[in-house]
C-alpha atoms as a PDB file:
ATOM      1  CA  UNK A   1     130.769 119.758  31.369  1.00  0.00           C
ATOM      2  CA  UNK A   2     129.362 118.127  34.469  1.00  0.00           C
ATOM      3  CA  UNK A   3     126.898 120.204  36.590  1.00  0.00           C
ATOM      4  CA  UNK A   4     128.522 120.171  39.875  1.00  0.00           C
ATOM      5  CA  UNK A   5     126.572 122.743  42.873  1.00  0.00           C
ATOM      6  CA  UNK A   6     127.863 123.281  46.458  1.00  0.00           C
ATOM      7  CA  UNK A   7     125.046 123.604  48.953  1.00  0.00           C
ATOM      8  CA  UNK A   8     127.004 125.680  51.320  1.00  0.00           C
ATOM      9  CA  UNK A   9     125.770 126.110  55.296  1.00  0.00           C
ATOM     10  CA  UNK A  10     126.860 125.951  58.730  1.00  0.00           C
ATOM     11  CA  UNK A  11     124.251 123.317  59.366  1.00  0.00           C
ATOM     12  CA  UNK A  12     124.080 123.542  62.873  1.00  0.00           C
ATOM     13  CA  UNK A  13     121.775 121.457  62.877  1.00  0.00           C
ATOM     14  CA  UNK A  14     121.082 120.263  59.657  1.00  0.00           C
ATOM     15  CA  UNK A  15     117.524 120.370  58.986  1.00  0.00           C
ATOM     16  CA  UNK A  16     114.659 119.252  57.453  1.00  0.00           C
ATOM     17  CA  UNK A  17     114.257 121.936  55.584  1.00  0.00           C
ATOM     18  CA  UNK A  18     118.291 121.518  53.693  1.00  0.00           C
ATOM     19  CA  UNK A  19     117.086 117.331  53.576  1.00  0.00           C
ATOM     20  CA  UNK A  20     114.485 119.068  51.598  1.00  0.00           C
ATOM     21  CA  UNK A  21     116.518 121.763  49.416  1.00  0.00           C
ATOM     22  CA  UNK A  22     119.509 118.581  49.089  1.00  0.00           C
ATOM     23  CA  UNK A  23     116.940 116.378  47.392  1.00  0.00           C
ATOM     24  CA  UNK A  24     115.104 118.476  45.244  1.00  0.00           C
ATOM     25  CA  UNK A  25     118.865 120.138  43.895  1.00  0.00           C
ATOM     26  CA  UNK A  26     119.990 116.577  43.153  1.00  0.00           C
ATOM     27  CA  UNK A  27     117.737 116.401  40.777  1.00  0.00           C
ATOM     28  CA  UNK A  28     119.038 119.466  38.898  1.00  0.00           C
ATOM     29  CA  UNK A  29     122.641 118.709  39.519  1.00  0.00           C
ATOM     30  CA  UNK A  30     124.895 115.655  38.244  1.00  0.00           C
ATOM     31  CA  UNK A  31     126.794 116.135  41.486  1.00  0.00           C
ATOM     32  CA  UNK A  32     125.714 118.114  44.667  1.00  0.00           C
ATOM     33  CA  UNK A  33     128.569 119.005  47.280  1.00  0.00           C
ATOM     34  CA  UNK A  34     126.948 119.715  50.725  1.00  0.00           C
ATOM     35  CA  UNK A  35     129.746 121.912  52.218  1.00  0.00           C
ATOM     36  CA  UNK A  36     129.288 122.687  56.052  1.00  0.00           C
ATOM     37  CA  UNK A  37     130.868 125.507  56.799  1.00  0.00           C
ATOM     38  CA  UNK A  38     132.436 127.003  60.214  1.00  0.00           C
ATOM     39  CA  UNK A  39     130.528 130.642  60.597  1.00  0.00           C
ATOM     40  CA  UNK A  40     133.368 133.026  62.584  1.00  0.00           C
ATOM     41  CA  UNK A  41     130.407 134.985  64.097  1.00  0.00           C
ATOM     42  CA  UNK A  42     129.056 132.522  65.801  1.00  0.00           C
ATOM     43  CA  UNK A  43     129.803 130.010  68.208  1.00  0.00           C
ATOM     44  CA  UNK A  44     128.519 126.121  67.087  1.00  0.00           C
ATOM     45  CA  UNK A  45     126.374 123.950  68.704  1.00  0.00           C
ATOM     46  CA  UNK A  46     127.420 120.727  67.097  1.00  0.00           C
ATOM     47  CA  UNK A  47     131.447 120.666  66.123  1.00  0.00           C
ATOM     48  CA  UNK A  48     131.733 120.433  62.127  1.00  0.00           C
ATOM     49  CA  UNK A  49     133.439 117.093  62.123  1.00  0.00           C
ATOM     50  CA  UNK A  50     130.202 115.566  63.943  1.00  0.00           C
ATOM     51  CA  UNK A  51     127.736 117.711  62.253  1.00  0.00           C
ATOM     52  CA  UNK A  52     129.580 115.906  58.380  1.00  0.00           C
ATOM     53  CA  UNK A  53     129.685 112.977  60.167  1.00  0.00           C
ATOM     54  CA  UNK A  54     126.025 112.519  60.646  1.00  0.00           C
ATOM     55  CA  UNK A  55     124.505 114.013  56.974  1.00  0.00           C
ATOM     56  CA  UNK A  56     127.314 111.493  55.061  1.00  0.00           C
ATOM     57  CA  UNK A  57     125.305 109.228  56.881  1.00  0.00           C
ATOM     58  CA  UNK A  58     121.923 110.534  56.074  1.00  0.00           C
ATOM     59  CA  UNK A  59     123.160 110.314  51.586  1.00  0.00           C
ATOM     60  CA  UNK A  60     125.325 107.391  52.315  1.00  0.00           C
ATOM     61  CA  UNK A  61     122.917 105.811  49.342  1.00  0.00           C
ATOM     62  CA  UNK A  62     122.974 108.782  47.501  1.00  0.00           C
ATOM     63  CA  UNK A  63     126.428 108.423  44.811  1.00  0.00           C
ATOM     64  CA  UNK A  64     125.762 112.032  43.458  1.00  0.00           C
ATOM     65  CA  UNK A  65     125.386 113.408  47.321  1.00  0.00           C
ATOM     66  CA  UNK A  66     128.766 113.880  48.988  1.00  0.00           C
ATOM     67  CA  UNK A  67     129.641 115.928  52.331  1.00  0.00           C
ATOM     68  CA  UNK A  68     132.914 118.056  53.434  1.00  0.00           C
ATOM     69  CA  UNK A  69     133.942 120.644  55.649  1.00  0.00           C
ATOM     70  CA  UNK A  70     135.478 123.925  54.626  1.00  0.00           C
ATOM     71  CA  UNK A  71     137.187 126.831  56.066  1.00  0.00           C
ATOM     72  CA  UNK A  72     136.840 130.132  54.366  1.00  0.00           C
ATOM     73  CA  UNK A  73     135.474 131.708  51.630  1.00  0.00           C
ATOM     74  CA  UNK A  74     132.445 129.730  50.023  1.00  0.00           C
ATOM     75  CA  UNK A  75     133.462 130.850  46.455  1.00  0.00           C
ATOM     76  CA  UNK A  76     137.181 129.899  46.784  1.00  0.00           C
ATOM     77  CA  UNK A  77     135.843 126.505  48.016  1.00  0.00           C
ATOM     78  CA  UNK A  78     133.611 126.128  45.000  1.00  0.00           C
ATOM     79  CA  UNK A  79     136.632 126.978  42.885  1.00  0.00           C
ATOM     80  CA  UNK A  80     138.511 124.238  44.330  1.00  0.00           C
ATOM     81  CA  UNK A  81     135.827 121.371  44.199  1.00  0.00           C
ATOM     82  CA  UNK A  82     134.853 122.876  40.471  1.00  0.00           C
ATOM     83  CA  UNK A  83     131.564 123.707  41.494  1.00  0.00           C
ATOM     84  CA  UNK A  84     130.122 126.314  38.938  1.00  0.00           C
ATOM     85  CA  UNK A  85     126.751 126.393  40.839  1.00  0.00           C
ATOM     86  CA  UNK A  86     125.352 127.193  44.556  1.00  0.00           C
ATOM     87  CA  UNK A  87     122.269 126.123  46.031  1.00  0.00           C
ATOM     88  CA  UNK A  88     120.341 127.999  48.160  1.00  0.00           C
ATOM     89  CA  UNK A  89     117.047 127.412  49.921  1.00  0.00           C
ATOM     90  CA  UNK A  90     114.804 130.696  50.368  1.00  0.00           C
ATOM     91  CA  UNK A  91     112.514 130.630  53.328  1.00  0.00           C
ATOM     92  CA  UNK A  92     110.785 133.986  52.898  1.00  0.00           C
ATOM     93  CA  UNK A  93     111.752 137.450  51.812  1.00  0.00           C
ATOM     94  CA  UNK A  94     114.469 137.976  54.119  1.00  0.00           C
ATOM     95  CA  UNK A  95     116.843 135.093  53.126  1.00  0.00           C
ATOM     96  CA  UNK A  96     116.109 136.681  49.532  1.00  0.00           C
ATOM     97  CA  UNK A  97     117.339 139.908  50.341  1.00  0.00           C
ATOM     98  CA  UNK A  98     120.500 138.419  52.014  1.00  0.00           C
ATOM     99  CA  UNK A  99     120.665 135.597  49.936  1.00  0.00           C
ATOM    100  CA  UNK A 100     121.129 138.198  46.764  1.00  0.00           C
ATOM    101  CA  UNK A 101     124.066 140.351  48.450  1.00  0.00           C
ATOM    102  CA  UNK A 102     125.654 137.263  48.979  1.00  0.00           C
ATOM    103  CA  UNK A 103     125.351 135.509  45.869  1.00  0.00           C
ATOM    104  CA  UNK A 104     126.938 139.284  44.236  1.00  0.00           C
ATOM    105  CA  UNK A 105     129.388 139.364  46.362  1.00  0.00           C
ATOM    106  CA  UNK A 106     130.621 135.109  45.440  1.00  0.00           C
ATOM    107  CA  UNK A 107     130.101 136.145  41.631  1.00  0.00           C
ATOM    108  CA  UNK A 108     132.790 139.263  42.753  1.00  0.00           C
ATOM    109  CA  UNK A 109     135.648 136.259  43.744  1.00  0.00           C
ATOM    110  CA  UNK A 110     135.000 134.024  41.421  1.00  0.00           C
ATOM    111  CA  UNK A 111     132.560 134.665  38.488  1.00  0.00           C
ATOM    112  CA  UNK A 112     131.722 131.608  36.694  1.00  0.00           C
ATOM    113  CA  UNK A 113     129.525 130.749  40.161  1.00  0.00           C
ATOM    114  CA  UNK A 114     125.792 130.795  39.598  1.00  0.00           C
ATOM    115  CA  UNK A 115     123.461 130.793  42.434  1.00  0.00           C
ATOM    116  CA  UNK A 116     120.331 129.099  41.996  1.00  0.00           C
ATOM    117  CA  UNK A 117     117.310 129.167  44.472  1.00  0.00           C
ATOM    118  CA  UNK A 118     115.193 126.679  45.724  1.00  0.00           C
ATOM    119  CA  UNK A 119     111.982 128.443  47.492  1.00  0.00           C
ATOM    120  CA  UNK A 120     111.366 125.910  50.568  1.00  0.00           C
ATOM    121  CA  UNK A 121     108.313 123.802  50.769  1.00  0.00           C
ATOM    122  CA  UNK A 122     105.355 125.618  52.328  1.00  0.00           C
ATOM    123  CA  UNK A 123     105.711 122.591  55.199  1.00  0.00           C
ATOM    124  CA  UNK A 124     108.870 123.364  55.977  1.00  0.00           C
ATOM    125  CA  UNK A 125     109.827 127.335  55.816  1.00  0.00           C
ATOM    126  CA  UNK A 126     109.123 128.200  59.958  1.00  0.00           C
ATOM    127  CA  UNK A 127     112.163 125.559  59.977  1.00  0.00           C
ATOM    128  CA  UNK A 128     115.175 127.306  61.227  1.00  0.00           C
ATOM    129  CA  UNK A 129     118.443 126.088  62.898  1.00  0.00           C
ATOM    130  CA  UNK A 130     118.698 129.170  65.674  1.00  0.00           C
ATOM    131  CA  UNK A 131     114.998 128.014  66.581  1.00  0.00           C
ATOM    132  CA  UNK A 132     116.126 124.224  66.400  1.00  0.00           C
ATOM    133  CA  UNK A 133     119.093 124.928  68.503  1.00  0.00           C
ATOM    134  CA  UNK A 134     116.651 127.008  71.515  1.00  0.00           C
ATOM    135  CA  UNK A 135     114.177 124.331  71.833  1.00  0.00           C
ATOM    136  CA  UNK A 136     116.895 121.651  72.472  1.00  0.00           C
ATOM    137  CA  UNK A 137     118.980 123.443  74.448  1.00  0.00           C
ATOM    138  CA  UNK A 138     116.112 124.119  77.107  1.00  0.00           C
ATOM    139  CA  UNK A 139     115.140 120.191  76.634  1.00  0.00           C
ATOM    140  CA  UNK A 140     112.164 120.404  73.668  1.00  0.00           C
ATOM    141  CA  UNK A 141     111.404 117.686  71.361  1.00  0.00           C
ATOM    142  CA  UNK A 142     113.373 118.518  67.928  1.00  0.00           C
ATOM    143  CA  UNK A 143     112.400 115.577  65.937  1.00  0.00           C
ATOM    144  CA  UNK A 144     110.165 116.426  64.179  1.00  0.00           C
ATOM    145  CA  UNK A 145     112.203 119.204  62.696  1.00  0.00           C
ATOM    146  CA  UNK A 146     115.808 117.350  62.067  1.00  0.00           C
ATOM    147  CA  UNK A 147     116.294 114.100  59.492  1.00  0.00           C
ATOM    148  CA  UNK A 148     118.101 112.151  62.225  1.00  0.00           C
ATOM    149  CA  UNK A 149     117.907 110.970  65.615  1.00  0.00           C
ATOM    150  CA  UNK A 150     118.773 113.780  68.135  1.00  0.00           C
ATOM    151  CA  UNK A 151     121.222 111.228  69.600  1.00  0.00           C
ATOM    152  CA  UNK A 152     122.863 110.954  67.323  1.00  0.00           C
ATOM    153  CA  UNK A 153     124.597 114.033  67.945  1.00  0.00           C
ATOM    154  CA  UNK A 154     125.785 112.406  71.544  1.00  0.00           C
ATOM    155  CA  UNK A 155     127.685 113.925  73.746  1.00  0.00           C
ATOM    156  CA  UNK A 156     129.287 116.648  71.133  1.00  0.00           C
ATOM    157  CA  UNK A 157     126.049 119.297  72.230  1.00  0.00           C
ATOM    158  CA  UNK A 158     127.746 122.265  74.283  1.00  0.00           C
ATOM    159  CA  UNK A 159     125.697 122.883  77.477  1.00  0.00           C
END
């Protein structure tokens, strides 16, 4: 049976910190779906269709890397793509302790999902979108934190 994972996440932005968590899990994985999600708390910063847009780019030479959007639960969507596994990154404590509700709650809807966590690299674990977001929207340098040019995201940014 082919090891297929979803690395679920809003990415808004995509980091370097999931760059890191997407390279390290295709090594574990024969295929790794990065699925960027819509979050219905929250308002986005870069529109999905951009935001799949620009990581496809980023893997474009990576066969076993592939990138769609999804409405939704997370386990329904792994059900569909036959995804038995989830990748998560773990920055710290906190992610753990929401990371593990979550990851009981996806083996509730569909229970042949395992979650397997990737602890971040040491480099990268202050890395957070929210963060990301705040220094660009007040005209900071993000580059060093994102795996693409920050125009690439054009004029899609809300102000």
């Amino acid at each position: 049976m082919k090891r297929i994972a979803l690395f679920p996440g809003s990415f808004d932005p995509f980091t370097n910190g999931h760059h890191d968590v997407v390279m390290r899990g295709a090594k574990l994985f024969d295929e790794l779906i990065i699925a960027v999600g819509n979050n219905s708390s929250k308002q986005r910063y870069i529109p999905v269709e951009r935001m799949v847009e620009i990581i496809s780019n980023l893997f474009k030479d990576h066969p076993t890397i592939t990138v769609q959007s999804y409405k939704g639960l997370t386990a329904e969507f792994a059900r569909e793509t036959n995804a038995n596994f989830l990748l998560r990154g773990l920055r710290n404590t906190t992610d753990f302790e929401y990371e593990n509700t979550i990851a009981q709650a996806n083996r509730h809807v569909f229970n042949n999902l395992e979650t397997v966590f990737l602890i971040t690299s040491p480099r990268l674990a202050a890395i957070n979108s929210s963060i990301i977001r705040e220094i660009h929207k007040f005209g900071g340098n993000v580059d060093e934190f994102i795996p693409f040019p920050i125009s690439e995201i054009g004029d899609s940014v809300l102000q």
